[in-house]
C-alpha atoms as a PDB file:
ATOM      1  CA  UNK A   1     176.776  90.097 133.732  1.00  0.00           C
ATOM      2  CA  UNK A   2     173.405  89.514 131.911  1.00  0.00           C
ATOM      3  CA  UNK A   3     170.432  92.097 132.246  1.00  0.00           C
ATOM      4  CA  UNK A   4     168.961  91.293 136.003  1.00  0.00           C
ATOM      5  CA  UNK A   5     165.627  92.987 136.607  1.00  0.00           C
ATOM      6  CA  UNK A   6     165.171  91.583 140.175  1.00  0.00           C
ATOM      7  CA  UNK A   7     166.643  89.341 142.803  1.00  0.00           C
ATOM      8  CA  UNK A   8     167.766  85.894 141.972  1.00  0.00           C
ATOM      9  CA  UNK A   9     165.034  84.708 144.922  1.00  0.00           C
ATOM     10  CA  UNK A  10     162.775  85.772 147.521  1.00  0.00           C
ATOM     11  CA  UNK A  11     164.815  87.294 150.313  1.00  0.00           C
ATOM     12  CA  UNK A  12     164.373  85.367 153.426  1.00  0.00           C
ATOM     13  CA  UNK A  13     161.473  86.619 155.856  1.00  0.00           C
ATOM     14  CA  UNK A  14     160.792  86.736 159.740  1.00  0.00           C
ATOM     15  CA  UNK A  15     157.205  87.882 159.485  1.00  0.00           C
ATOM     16  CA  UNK A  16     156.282  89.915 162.646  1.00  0.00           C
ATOM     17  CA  UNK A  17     152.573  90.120 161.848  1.00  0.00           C
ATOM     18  CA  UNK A  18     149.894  87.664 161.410  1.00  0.00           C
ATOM     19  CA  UNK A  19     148.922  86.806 157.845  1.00  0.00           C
ATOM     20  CA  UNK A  20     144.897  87.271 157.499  1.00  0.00           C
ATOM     21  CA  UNK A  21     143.218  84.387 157.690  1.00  0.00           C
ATOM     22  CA  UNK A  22     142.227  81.825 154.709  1.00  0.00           C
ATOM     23  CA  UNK A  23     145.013  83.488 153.107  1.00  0.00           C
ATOM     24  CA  UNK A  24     146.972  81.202 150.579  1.00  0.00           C
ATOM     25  CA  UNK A  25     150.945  80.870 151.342  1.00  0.00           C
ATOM     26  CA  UNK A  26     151.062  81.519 147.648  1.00  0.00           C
ATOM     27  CA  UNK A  27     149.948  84.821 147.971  1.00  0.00           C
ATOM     28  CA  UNK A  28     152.195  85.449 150.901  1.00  0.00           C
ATOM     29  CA  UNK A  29     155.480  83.906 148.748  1.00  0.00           C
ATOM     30  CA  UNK A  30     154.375  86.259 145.906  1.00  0.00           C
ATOM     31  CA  UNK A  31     154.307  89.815 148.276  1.00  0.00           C
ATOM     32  CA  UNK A  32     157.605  88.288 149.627  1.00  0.00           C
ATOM     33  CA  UNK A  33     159.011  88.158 145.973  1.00  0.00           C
ATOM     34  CA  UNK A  34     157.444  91.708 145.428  1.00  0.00           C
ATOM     35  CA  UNK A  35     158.869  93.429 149.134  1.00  0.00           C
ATOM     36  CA  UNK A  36     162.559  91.411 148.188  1.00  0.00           C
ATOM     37  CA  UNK A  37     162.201  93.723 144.373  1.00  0.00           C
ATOM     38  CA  UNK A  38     161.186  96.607 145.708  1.00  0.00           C
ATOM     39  CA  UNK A  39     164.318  96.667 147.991  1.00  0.00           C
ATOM     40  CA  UNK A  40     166.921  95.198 145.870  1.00  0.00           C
ATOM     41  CA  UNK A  41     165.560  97.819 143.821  1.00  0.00           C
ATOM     42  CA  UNK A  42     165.957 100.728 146.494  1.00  0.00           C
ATOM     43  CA  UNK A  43     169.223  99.560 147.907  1.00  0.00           C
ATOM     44  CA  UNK A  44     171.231  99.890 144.400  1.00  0.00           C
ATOM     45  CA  UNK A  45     170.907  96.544 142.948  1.00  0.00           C
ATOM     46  CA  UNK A  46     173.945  94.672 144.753  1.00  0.00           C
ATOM     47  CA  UNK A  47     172.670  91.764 147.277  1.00  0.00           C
ATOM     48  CA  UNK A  48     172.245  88.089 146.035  1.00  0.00           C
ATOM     49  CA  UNK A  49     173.428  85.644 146.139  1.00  0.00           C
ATOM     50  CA  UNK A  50     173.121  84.953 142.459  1.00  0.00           C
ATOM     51  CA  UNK A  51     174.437  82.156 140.789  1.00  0.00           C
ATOM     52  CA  UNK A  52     176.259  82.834 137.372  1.00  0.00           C
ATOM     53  CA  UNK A  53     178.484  80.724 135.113  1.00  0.00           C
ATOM     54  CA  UNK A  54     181.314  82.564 133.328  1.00  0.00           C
ATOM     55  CA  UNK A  55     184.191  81.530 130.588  1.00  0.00           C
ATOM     56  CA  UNK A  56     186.541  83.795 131.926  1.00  0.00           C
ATOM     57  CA  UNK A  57     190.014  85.104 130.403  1.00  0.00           C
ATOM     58  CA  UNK A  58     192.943  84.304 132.342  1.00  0.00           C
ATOM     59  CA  UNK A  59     194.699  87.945 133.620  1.00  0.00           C
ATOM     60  CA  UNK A  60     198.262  88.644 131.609  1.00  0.00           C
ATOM     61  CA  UNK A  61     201.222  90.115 132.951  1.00  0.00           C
ATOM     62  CA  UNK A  62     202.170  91.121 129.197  1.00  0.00           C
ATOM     63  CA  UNK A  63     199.002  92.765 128.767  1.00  0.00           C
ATOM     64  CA  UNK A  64     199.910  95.062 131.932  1.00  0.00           C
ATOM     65  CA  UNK A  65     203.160  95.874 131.143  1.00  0.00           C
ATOM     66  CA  UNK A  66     203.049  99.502 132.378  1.00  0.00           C
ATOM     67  CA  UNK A  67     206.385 101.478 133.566  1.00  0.00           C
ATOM     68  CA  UNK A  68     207.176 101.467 137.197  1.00  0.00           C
ATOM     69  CA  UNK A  69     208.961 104.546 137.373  1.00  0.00           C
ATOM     70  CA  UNK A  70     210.601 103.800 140.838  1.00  0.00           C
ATOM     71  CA  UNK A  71     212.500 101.603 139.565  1.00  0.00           C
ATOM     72  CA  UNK A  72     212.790 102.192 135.920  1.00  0.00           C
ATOM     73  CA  UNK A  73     211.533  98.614 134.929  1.00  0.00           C
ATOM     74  CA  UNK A  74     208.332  97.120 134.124  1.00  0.00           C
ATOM     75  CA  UNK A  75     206.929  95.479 137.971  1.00  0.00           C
ATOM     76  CA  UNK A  76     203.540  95.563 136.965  1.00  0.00           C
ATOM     77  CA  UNK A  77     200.242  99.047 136.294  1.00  0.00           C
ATOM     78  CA  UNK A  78     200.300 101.711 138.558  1.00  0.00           C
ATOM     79  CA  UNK A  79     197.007 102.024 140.177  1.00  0.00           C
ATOM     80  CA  UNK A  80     195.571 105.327 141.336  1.00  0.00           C
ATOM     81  CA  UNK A  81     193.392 105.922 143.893  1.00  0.00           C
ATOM     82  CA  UNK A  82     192.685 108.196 146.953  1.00  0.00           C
ATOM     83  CA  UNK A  83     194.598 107.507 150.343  1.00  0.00           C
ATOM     84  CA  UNK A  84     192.910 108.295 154.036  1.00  0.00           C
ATOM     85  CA  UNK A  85     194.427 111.926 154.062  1.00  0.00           C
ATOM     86  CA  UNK A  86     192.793 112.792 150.485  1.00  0.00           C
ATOM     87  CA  UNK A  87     195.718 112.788 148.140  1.00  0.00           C
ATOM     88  CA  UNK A  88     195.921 111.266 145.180  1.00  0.00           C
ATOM     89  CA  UNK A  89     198.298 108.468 145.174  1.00  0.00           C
ATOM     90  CA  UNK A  90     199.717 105.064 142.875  1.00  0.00           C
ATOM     91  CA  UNK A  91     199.219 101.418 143.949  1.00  0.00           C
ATOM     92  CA  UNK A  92     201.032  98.425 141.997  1.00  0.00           C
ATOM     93  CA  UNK A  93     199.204  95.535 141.140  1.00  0.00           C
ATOM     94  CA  UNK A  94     199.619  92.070 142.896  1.00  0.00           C
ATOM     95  CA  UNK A  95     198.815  90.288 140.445  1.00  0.00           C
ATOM     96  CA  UNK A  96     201.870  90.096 138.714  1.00  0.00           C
ATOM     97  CA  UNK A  97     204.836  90.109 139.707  1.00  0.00           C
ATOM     98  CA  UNK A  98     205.366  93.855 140.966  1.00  0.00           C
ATOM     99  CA  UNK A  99     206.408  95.197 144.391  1.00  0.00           C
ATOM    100  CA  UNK A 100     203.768  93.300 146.630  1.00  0.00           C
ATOM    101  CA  UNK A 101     203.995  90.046 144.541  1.00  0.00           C
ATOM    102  CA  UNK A 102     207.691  88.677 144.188  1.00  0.00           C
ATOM    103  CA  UNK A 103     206.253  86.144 142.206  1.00  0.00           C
ATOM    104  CA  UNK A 104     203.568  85.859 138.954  1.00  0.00           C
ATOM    105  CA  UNK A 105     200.257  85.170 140.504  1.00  0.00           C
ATOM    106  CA  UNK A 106     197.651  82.804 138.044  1.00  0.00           C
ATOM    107  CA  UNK A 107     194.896  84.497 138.653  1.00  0.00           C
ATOM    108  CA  UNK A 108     191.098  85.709 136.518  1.00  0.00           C
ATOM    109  CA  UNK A 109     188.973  88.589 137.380  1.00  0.00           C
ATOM    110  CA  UNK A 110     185.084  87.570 138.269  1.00  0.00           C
ATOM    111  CA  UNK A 111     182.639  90.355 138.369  1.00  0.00           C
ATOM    112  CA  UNK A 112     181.774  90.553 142.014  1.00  0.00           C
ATOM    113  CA  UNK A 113     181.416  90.713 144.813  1.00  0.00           C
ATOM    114  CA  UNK A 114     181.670  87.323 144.934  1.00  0.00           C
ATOM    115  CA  UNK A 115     179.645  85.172 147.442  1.00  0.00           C
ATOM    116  CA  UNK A 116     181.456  82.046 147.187  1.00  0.00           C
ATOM    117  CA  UNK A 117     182.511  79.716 144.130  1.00  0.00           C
ATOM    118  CA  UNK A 118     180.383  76.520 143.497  1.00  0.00           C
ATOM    119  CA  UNK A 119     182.535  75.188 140.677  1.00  0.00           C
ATOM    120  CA  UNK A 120     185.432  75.211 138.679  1.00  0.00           C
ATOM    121  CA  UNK A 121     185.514  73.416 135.307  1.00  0.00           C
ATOM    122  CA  UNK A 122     189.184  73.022 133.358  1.00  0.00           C
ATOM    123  CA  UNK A 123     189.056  70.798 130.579  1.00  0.00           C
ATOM    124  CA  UNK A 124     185.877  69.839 131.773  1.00  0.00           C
ATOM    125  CA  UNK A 125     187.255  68.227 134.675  1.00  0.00           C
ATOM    126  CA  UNK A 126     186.337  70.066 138.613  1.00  0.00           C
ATOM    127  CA  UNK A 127     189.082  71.669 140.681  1.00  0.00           C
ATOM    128  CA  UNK A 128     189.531  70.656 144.301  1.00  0.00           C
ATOM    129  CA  UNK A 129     188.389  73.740 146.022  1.00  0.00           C
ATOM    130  CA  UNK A 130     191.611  73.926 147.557  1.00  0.00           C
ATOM    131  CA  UNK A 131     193.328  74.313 144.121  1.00  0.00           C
ATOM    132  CA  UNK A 132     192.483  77.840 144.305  1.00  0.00           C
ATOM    133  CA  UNK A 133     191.087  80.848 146.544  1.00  0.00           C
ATOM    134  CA  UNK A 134     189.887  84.137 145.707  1.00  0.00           C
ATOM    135  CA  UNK A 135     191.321  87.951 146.886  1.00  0.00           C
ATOM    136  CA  UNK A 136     189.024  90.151 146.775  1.00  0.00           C
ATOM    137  CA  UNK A 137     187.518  92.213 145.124  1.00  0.00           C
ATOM    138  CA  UNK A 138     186.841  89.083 142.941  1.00  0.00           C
ATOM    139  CA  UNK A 139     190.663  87.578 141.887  1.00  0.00           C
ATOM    140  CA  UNK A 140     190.307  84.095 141.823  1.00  0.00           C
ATOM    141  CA  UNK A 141     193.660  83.027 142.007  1.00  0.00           C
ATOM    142  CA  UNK A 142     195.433  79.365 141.233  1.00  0.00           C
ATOM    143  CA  UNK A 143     197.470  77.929 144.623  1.00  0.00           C
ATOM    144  CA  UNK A 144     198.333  74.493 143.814  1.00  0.00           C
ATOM    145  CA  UNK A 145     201.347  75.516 140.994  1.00  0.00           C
ATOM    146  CA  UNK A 146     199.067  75.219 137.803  1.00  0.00           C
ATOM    147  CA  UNK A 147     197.823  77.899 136.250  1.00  0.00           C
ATOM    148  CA  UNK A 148     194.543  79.035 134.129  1.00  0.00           C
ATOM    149  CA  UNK A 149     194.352  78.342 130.507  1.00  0.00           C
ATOM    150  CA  UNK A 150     195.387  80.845 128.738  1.00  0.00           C
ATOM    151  CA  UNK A 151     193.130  80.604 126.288  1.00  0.00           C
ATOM    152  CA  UNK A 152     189.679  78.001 125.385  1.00  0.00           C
ATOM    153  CA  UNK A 153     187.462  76.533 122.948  1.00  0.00           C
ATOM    154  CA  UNK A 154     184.577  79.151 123.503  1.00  0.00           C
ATOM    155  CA  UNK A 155     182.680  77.299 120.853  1.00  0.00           C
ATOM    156  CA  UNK A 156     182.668  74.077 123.000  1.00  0.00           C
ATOM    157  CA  UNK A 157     180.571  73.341 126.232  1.00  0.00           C
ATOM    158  CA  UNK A 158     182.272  73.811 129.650  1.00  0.00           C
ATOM    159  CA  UNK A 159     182.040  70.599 130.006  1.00  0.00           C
ATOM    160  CA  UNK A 160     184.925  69.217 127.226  1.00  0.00           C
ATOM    161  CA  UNK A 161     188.504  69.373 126.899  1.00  0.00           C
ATOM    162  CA  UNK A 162     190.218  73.076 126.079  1.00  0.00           C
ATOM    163  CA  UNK A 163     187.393  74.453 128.066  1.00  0.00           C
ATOM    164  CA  UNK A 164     187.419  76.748 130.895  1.00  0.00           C
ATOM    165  CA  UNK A 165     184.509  77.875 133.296  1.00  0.00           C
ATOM    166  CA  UNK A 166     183.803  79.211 136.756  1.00  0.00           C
ATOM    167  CA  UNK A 167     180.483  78.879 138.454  1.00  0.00           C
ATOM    168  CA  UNK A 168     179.893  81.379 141.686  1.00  0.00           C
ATOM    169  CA  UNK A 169     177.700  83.036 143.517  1.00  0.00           C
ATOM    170  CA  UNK A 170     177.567  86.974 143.414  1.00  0.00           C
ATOM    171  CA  UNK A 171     176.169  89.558 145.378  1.00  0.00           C
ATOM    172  CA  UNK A 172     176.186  90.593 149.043  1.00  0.00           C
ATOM    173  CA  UNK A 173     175.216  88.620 151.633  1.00  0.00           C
ATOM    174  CA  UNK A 174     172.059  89.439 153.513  1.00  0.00           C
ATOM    175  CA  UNK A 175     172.312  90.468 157.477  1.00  0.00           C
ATOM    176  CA  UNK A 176     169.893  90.507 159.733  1.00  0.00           C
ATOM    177  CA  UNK A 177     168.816  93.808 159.190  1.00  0.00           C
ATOM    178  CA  UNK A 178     168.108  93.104 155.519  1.00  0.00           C
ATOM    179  CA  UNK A 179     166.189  90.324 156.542  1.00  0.00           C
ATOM    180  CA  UNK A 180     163.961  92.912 159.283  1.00  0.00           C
ATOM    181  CA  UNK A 181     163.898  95.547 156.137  1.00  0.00           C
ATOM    182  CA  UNK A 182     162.221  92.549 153.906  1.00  0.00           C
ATOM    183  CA  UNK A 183     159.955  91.366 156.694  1.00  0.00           C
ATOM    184  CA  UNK A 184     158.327  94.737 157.248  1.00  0.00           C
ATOM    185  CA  UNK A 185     158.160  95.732 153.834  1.00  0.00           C
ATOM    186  CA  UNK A 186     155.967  92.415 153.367  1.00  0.00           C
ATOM    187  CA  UNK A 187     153.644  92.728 156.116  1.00  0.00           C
ATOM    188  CA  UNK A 188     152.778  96.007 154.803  1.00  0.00           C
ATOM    189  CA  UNK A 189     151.787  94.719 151.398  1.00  0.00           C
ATOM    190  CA  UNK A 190     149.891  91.798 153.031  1.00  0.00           C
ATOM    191  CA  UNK A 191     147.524  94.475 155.105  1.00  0.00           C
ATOM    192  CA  UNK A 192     145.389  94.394 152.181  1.00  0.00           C
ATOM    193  CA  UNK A 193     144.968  91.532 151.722  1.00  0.00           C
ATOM    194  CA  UNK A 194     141.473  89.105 151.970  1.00  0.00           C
ATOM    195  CA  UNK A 195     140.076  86.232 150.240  1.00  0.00           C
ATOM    196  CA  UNK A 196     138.359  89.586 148.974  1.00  0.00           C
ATOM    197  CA  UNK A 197     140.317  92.078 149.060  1.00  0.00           C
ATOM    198  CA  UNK A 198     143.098  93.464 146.923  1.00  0.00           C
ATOM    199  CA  UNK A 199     146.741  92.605 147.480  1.00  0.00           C
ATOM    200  CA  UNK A 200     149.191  95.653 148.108  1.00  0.00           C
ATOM    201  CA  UNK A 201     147.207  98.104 146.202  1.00  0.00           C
ATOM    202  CA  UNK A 202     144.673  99.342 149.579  1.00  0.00           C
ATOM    203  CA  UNK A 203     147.543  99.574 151.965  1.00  0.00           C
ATOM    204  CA  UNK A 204     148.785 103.367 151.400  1.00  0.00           C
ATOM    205  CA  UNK A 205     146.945 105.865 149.865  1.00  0.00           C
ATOM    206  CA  UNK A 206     147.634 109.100 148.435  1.00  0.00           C
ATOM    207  CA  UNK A 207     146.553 110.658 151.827  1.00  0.00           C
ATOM    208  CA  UNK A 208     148.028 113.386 153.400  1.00  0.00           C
ATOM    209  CA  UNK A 209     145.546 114.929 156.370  1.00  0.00           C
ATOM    210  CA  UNK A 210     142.949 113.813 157.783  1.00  0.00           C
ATOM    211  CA  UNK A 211     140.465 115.187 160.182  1.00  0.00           C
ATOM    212  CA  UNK A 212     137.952 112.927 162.312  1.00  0.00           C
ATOM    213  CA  UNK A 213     136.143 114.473 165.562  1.00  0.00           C
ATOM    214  CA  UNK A 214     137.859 118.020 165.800  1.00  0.00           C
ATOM    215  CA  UNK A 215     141.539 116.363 165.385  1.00  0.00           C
ATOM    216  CA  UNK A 216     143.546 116.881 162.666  1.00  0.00           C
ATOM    217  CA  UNK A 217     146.372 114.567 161.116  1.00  0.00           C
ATOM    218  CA  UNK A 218     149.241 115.311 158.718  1.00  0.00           C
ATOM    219  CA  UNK A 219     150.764 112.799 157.066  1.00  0.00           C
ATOM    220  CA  UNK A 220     153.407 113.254 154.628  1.00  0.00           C
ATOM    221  CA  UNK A 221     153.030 112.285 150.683  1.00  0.00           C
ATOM    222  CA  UNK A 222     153.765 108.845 149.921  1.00  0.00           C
ATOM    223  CA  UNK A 223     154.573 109.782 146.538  1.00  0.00           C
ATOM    224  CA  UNK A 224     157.332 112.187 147.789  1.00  0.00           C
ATOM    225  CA  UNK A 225     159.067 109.063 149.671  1.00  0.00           C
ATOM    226  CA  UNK A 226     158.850 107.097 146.899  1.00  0.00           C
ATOM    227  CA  UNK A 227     160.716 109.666 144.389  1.00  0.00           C
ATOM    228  CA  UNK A 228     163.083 110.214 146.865  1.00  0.00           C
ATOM    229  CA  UNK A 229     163.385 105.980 147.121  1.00  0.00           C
ATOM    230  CA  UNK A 230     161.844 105.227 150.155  1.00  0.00           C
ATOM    231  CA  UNK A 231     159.135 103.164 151.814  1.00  0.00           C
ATOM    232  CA  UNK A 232     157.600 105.175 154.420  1.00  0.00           C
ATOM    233  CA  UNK A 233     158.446 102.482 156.730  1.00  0.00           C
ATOM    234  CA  UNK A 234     160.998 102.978 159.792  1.00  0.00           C
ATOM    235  CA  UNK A 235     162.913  99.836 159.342  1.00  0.00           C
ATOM    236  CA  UNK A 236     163.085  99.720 155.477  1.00  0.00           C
ATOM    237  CA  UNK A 237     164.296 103.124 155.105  1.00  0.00           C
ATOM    238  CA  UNK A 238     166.710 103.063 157.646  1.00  0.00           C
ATOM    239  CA  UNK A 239     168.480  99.884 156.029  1.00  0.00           C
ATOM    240  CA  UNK A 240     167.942 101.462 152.604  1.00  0.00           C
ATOM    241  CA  UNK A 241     169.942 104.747 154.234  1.00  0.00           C
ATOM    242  CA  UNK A 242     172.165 102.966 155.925  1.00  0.00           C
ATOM    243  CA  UNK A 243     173.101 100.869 152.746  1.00  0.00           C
ATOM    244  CA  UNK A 244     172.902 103.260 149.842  1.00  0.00           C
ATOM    245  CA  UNK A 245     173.397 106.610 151.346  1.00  0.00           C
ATOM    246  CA  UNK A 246     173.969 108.373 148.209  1.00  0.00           C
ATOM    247  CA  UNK A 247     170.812 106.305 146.395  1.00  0.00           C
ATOM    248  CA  UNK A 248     172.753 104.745 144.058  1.00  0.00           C
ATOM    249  CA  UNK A 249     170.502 102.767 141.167  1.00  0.00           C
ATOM    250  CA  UNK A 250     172.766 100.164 140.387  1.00  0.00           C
ATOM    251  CA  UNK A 251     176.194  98.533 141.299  1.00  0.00           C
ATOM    252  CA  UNK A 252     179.208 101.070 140.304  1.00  0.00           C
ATOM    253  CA  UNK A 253     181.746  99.739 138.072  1.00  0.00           C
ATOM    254  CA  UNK A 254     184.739 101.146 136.231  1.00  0.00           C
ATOM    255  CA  UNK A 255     185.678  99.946 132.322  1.00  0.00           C
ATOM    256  CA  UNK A 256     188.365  99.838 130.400  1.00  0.00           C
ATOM    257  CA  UNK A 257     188.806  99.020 126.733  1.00  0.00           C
ATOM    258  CA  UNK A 258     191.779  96.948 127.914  1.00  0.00           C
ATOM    259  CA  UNK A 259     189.904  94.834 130.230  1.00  0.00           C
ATOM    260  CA  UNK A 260     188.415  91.373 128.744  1.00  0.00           C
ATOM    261  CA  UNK A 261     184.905  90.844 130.805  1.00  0.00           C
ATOM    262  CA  UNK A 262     184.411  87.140 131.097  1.00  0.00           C
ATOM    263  CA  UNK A 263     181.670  85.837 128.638  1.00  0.00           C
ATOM    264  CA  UNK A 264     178.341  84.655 129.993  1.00  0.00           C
ATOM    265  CA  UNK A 265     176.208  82.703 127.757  1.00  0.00           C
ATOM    266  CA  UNK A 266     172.679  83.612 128.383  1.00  0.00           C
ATOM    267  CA  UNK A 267     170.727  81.191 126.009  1.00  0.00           C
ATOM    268  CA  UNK A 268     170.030  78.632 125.321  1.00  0.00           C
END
């Protein structure tokens, strides 16, 4: 995937406060495209949707020709990984043909998740959707008894013959508690805001007690939430928690040198 320093577009908004008056809806679009980078930011870099065009490289059973040692012949990788009851156990591939596949499955790995598939381009000609489907975590796999080219012009555009190219959508989708998170987060920046006043910059200051008519108030540091990736707001932390628990600051992934990423071209 290309270098992506902020959501594909403003998140979508349900403001529950009132906007101050003479303000501009530009200036409330821009604090919505500030709140929606601030918490794609916070919440590990993973909703969307974005839309992407890749030239991927069709997935090849000789290429995964690992042993099976239960039955001493080659039915596709062994895949490790943890079960429910904490050990350490192998998976086969579906993909190819192996002991969940009886057949070869045509399929191409997209960086996910995916969000849905707009368009795909063989030979610069576009697939009926229902020529293929995708398994996640982001197989898209060939149903109607064709399969992917095994290999393409990369020097050509998608859009001639020998060519190859998938357009999607990736990301996670956004719920309605993502949508609450954004909402908040933008009514906060909008408090200071005036056709004189400063936009997001007046709204929380580095105050921490305050004492007015023999009462005293503690507040806790703003700049300690924010290390520690917060807000300071109830519903935008909670969805931050609640989605990236362990504060993650960007998608995890896992490479291998034997693993051919599809290729995105990123100008012009």
């Amino acid at each position: 995937m290309p270098l992506q320093i902020g959501p594909c577009e403003p998140w979508p908004v349900e403001l529950c406060c009132e906007v101050p008056e003479g303000m501009e809806q530009a200036t409330v679009d821009r604090w919505t495209r500030v709140a929606s980078q601030i918490l794609w930011g916070l919440s590990g870099r993973r909703w969307g949707p974005c839309p992407v065009t890749v030239r991927p490289c069709r997935r090849s059973c000789a290429d995964m020709g690992f042993p099976s040692f239960q039955a001493g012949t080659s039915t596709g990788p062994w895949i490790p990984y943890i079960g429910t009851d904490g050990q350490w156990r192998n998976a086969s591939t579906c993909g190819c043909k192996s002991d969940c596949s009886c057949g070869e499955l045509c399929e191409v790995d997209l960086p996910g998740p995916v969000y849905d598939v707009v368009e795909v381009l063989v030979d610069g000609e576009a697939l009926v959707p229902e020529a293929y489907r995708v398994d996640a975590p982001g197989r898209l796999v060939r149903t109607d008894g064709e399969c992917w080219p095994d290999c393409q012009a990369m020097e050509l555009p998608p859009t001639e013959e020998g060519t190859f190219a998938v357009t999607y959508r990736w990301g996670l989708p956004l719920d309605d508690a993502a949508i609450a998170a954004v909402s908040e987060l933008t009514c906060h920046l909008l408090k200071g805001c005036a056709p004189a006043g400063s936009c997001g910059c007046k709204v929380n200051r580095n105050l921490t007690r305050i004492s007015r008519q023999g009462m005293e108030m503690e507040m806790p540091d703003p700049m300690l939430l924010y290390r520690d990736g917060f807000t300071g707001l109830p519903l935008a932390d909670m969805w931050i928690s609640m989605v990236n628990p362990y504060r993650m600051t960007s998608p995890s992934r896992v490479y291998s040198p034997d693993y051919k990423r599809p290729r995105v071209t990123t100008w012009p």
